[in-house]
Protein backbone atom coordinates (compact mmCIF):
# COMPACT_ATOMS: atom_id res chain seq x y z
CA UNK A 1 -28.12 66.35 -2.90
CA UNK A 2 -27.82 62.86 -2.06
CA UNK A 3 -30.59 60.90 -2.76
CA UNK A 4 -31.48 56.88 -2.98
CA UNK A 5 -30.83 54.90 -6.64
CA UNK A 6 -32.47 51.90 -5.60
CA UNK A 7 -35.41 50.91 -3.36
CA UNK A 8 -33.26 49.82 -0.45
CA UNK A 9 -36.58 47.87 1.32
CA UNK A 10 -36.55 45.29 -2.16
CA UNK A 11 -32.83 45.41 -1.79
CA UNK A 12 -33.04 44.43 1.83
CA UNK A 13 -35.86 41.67 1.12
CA UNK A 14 -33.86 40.21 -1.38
CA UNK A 15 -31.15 39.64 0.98
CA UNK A 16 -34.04 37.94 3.45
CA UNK A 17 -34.51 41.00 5.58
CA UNK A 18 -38.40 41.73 5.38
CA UNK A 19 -39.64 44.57 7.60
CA UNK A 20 -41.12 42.17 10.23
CA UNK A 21 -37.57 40.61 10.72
CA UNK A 22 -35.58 44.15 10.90
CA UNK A 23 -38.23 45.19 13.53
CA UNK A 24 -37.89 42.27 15.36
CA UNK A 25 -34.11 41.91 15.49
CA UNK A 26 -33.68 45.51 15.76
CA UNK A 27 -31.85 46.31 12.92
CA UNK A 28 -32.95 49.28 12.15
CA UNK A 29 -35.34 51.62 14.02
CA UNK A 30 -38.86 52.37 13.01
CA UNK A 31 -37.91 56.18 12.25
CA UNK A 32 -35.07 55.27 9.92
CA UNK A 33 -37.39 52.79 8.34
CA UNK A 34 -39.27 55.85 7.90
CA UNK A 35 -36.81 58.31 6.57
CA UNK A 36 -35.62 55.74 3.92
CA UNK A 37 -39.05 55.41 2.50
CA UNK A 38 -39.44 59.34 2.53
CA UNK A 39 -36.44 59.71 0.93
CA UNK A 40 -34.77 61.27 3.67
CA UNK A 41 -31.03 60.87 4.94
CA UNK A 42 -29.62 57.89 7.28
CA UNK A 43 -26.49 58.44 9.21
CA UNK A 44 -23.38 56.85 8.12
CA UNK A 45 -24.05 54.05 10.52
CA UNK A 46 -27.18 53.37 9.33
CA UNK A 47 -25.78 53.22 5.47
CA UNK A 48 -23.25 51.19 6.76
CA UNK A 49 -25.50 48.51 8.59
CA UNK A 50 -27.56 48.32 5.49
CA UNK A 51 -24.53 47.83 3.26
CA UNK A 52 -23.24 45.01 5.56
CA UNK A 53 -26.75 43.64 5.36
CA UNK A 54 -27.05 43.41 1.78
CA UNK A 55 -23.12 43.05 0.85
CA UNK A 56 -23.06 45.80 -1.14
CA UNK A 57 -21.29 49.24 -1.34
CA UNK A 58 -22.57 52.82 0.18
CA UNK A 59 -22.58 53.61 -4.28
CA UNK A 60 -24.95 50.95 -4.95
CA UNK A 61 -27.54 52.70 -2.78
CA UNK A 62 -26.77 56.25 -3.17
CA UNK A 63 -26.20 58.73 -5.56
CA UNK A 64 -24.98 62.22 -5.43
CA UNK A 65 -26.95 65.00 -7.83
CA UNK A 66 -26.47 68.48 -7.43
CA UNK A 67 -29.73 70.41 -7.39
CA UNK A 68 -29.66 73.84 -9.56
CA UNK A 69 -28.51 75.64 -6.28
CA UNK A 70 -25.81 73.28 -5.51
CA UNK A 71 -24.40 73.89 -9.53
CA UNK A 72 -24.82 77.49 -9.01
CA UNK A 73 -22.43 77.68 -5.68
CA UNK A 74 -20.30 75.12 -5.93
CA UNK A 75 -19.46 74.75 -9.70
């Protein structure tokens, strides 16, 4: 399961990008606003706009841990 190690909203206000500007330029849409702060997945567009918009890397934002099912068939 891959699943976020950092709040990637502070991440992206740190880097001047406060929700009012990303709606307004268009950076990212209002349902992948959404999924981030659910937790849910981006696409690997999406990842890669935010890395480009906070000059970082995709494994500063993510993190891969295999849930108990995962272990079980793939280990």
């Amino acid at each position: 399961m891959i699943k976020y190690k950092i709040d990637v909203f502070e991440l992206l206000k740190e880097r001047g990008y406060n929700q009012a500007r990303i709606q307004k330029n268009g950076l990212l849409s209002g349902q992948t606003m959404q999924n981030i702060k659910a937790g849910k997945s981006v696409t690997l567009e999406t990842l890669n706009r935010i890395c480009i918009m906070c000059r970082c890397q995709p494994s500063d934002i993510i993190e891969v841990v295999p849930t108990d099912a995962e272990k079980i068939k793939f280990f």
